[in-house]
N, C-alpha and C. Protein backbone atom coordinates (compact mmCIF):
# COMPACT_ATOMS: atom_id res chain seq x y z
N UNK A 1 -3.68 22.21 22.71
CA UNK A 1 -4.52 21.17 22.17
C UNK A 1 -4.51 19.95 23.07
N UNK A 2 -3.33 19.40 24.02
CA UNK A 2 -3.32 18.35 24.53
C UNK A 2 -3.92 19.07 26.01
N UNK A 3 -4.44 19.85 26.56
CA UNK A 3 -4.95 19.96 27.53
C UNK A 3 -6.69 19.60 27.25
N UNK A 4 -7.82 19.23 28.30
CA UNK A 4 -8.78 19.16 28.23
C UNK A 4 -9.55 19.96 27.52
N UNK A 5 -9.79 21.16 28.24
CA UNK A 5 -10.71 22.25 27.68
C UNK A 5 -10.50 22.43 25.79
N UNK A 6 -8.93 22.59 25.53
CA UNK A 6 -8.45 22.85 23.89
C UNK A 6 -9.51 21.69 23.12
N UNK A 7 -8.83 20.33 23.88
CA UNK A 7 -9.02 18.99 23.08
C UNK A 7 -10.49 19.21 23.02
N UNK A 8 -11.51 19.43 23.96
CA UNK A 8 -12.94 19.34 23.55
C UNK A 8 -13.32 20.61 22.76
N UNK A 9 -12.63 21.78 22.87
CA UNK A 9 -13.17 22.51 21.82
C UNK A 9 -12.62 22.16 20.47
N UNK A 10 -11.54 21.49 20.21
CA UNK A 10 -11.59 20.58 18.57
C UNK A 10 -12.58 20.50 18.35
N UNK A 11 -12.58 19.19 19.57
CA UNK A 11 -13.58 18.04 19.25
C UNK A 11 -15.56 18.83 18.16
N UNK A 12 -15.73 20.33 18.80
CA UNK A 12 -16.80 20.48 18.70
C UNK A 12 -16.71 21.50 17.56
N UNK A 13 -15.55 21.94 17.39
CA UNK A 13 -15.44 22.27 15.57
C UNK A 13 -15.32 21.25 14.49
N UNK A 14 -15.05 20.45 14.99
CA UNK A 14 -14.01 19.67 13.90
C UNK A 14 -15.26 17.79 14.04
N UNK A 15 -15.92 18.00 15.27
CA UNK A 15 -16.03 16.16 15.41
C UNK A 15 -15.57 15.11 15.31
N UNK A 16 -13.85 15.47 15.03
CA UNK A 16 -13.45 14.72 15.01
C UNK A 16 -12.95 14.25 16.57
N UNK A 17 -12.16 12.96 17.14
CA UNK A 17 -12.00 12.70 18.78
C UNK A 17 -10.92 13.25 18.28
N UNK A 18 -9.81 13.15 19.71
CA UNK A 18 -8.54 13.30 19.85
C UNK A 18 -7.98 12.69 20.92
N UNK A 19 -6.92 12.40 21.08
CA UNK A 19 -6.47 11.17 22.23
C UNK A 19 -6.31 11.79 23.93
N UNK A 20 -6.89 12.95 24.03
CA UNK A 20 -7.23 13.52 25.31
C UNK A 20 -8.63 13.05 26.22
N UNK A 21 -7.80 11.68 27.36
CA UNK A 21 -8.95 10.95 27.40
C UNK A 21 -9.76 12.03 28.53
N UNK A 22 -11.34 12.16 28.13
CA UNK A 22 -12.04 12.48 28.82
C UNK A 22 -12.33 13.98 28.23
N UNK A 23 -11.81 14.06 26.86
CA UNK A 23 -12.23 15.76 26.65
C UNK A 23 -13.18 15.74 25.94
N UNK A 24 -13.76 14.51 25.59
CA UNK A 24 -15.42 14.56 24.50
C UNK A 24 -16.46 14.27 25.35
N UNK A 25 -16.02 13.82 26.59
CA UNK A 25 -17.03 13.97 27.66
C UNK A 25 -18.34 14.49 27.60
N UNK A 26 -19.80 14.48 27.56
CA UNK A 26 -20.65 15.53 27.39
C UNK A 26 -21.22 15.94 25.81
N UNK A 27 -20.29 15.57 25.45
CA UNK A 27 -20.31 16.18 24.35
C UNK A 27 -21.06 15.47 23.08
N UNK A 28 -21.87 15.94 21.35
CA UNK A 28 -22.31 14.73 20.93
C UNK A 28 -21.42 15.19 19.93
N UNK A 29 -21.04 13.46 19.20
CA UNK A 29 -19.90 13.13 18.68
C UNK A 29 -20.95 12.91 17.12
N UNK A 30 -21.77 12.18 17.57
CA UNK A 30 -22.86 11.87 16.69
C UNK A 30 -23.78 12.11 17.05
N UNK A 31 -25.24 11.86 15.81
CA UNK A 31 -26.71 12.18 16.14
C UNK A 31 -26.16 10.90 17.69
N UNK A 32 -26.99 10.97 18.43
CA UNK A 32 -27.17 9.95 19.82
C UNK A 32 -26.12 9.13 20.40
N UNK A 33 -24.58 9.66 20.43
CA UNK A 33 -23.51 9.35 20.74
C UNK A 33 -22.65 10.50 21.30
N UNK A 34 -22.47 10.05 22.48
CA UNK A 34 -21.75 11.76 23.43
C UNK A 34 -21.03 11.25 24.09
N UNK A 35 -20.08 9.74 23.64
CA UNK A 35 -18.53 9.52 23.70
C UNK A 35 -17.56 8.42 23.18
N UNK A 36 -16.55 8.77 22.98
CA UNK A 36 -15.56 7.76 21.74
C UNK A 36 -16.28 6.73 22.00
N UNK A 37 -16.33 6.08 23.71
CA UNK A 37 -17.01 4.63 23.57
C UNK A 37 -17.63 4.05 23.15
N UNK A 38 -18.92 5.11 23.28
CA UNK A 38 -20.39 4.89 22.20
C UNK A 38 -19.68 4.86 20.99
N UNK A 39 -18.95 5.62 20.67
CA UNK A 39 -18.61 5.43 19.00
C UNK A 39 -18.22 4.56 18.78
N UNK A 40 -16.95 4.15 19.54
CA UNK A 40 -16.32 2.33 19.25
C UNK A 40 -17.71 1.46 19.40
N UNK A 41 -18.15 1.31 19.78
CA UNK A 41 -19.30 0.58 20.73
C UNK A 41 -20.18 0.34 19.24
N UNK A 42 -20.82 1.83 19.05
CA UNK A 42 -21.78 1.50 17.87
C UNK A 42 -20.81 0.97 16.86
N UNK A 43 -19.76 1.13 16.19
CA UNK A 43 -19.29 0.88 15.20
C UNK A 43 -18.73 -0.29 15.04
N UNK A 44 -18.43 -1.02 16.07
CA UNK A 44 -18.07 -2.70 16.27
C UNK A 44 -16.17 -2.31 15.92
N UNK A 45 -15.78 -3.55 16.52
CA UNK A 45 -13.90 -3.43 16.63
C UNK A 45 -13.70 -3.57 14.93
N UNK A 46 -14.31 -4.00 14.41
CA UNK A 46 -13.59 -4.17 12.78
C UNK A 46 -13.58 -2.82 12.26
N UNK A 47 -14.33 -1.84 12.73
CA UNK A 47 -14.38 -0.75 11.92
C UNK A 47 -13.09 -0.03 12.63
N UNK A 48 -12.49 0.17 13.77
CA UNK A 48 -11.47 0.87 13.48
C UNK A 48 -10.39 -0.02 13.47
N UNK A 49 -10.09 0.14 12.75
CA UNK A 49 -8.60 -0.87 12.55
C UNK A 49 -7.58 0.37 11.87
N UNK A 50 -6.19 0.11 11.53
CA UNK A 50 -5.33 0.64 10.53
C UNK A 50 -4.74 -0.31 9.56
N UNK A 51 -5.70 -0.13 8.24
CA UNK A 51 -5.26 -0.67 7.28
C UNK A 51 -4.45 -0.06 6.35
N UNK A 52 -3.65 1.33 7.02
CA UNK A 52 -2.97 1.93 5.79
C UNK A 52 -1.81 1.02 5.25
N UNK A 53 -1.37 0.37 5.78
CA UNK A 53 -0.17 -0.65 5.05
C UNK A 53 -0.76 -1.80 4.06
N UNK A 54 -1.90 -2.17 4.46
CA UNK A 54 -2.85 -3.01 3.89
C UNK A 54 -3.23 -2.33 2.34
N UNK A 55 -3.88 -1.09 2.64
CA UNK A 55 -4.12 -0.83 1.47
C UNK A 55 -3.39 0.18 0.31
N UNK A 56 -2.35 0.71 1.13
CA UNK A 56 -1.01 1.68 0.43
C UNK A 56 0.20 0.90 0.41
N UNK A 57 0.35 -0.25 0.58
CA UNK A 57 1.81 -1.24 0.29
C UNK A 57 2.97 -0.30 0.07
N UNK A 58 2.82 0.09 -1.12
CA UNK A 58 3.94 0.77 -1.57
C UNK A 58 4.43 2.06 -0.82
N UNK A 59 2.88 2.99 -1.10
CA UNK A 59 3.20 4.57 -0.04
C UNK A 59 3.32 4.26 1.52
N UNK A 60 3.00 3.38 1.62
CA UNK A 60 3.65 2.64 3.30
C UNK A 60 4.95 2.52 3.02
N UNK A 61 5.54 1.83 2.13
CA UNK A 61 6.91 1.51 2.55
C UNK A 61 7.92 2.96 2.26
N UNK A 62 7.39 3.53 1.06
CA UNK A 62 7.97 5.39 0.96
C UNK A 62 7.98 6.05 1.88
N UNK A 63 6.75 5.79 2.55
CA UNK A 63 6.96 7.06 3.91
C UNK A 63 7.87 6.63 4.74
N UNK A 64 8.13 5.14 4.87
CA UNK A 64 8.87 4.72 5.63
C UNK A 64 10.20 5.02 5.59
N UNK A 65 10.60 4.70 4.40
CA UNK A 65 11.72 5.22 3.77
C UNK A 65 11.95 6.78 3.83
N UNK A 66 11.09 7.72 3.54
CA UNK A 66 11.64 8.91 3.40
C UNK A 66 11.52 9.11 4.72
N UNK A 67 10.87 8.28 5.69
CA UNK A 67 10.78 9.30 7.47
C UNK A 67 12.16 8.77 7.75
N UNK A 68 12.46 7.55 7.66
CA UNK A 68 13.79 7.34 7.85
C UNK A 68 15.15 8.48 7.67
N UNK A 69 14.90 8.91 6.43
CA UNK A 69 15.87 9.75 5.76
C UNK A 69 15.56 11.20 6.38
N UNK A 70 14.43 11.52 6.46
CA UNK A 70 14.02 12.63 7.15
C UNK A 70 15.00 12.80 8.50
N UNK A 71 14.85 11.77 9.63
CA UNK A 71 14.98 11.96 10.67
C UNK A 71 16.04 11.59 11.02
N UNK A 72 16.82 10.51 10.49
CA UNK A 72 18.14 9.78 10.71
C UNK A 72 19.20 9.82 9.72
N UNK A 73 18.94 10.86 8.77
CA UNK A 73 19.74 10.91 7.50
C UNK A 73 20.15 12.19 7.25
N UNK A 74 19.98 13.46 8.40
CA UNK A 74 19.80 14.54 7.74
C UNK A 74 19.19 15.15 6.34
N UNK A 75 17.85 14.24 6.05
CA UNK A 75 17.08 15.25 5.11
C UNK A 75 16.27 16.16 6.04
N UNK A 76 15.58 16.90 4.25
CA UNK A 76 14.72 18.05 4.63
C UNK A 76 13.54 17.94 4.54
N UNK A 77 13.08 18.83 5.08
CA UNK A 77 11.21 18.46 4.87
C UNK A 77 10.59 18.87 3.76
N UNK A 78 11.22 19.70 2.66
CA UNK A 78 11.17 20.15 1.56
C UNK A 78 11.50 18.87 0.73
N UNK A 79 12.31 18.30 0.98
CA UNK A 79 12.79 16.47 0.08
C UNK A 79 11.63 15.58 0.60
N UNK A 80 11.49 15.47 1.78
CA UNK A 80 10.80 14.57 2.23
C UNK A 80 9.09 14.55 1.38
N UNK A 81 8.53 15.64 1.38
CA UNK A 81 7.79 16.21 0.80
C UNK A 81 7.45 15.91 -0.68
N UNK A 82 8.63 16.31 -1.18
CA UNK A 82 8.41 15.98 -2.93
C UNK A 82 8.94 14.58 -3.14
N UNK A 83 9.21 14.06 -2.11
CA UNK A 83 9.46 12.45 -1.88
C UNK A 83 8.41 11.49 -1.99
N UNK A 84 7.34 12.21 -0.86
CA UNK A 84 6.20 11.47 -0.92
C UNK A 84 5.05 12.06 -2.09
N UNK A 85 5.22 12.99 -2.32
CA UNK A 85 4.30 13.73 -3.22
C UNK A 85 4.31 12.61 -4.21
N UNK A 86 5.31 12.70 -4.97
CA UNK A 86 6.03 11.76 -6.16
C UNK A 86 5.55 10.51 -6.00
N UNK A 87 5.64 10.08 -5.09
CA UNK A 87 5.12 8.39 -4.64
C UNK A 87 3.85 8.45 -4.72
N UNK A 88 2.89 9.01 -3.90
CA UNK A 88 1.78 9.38 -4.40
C UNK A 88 0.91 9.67 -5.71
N UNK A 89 1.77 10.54 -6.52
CA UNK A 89 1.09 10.43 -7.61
C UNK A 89 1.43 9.21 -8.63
N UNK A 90 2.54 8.54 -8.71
CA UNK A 90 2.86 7.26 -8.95
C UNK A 90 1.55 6.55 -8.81
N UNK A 91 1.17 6.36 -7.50
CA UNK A 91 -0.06 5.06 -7.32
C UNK A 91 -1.62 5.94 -7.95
């Protein structure tokens, strides 16, 4: 997937980009858009932003917490899992 050729055949199942610069090349992303730029470009800088902390406060700070525990705590991905699940259905 992180080589060229993979990353643009995502790209042309899926439309979605991927951070392989130069593999949407050619390609249309949208009706009259055939690269991320055009896409940033048409869509102006406010539209991509990351507001997941902005708008998940809480499941921001859970994941945080359980990746913590995940990775530096010896948990499992089976805990981690019904960790966030749980938090999730909470909000």
């Amino acid at each position: 997937m992180l080589g060229k050729e993979n990353a643009a055949g995502f790209t042309k199942l899926t439309k979605v980009l991927t951070v392989v610069q130069g593999s949407a090349d050619g390609l249309t992303i949208s009706p009259g858009l055939t690269s991320g730029n055009e896409l940033v470009k048409a869509a102006g800088k406010d539209f991509f932003s990351y507001r997941w902390p902005d708008l998940y406060k809480k499941l921001d700070t859970e994941g945080q917490a359980a990746t913590n525990q995940l990775m530096f705590e010896g948990g499992t991905a089976d805990a981690f899992c019904a960790r966030m699940q749980k938090a999730a259905d909470a909000i």
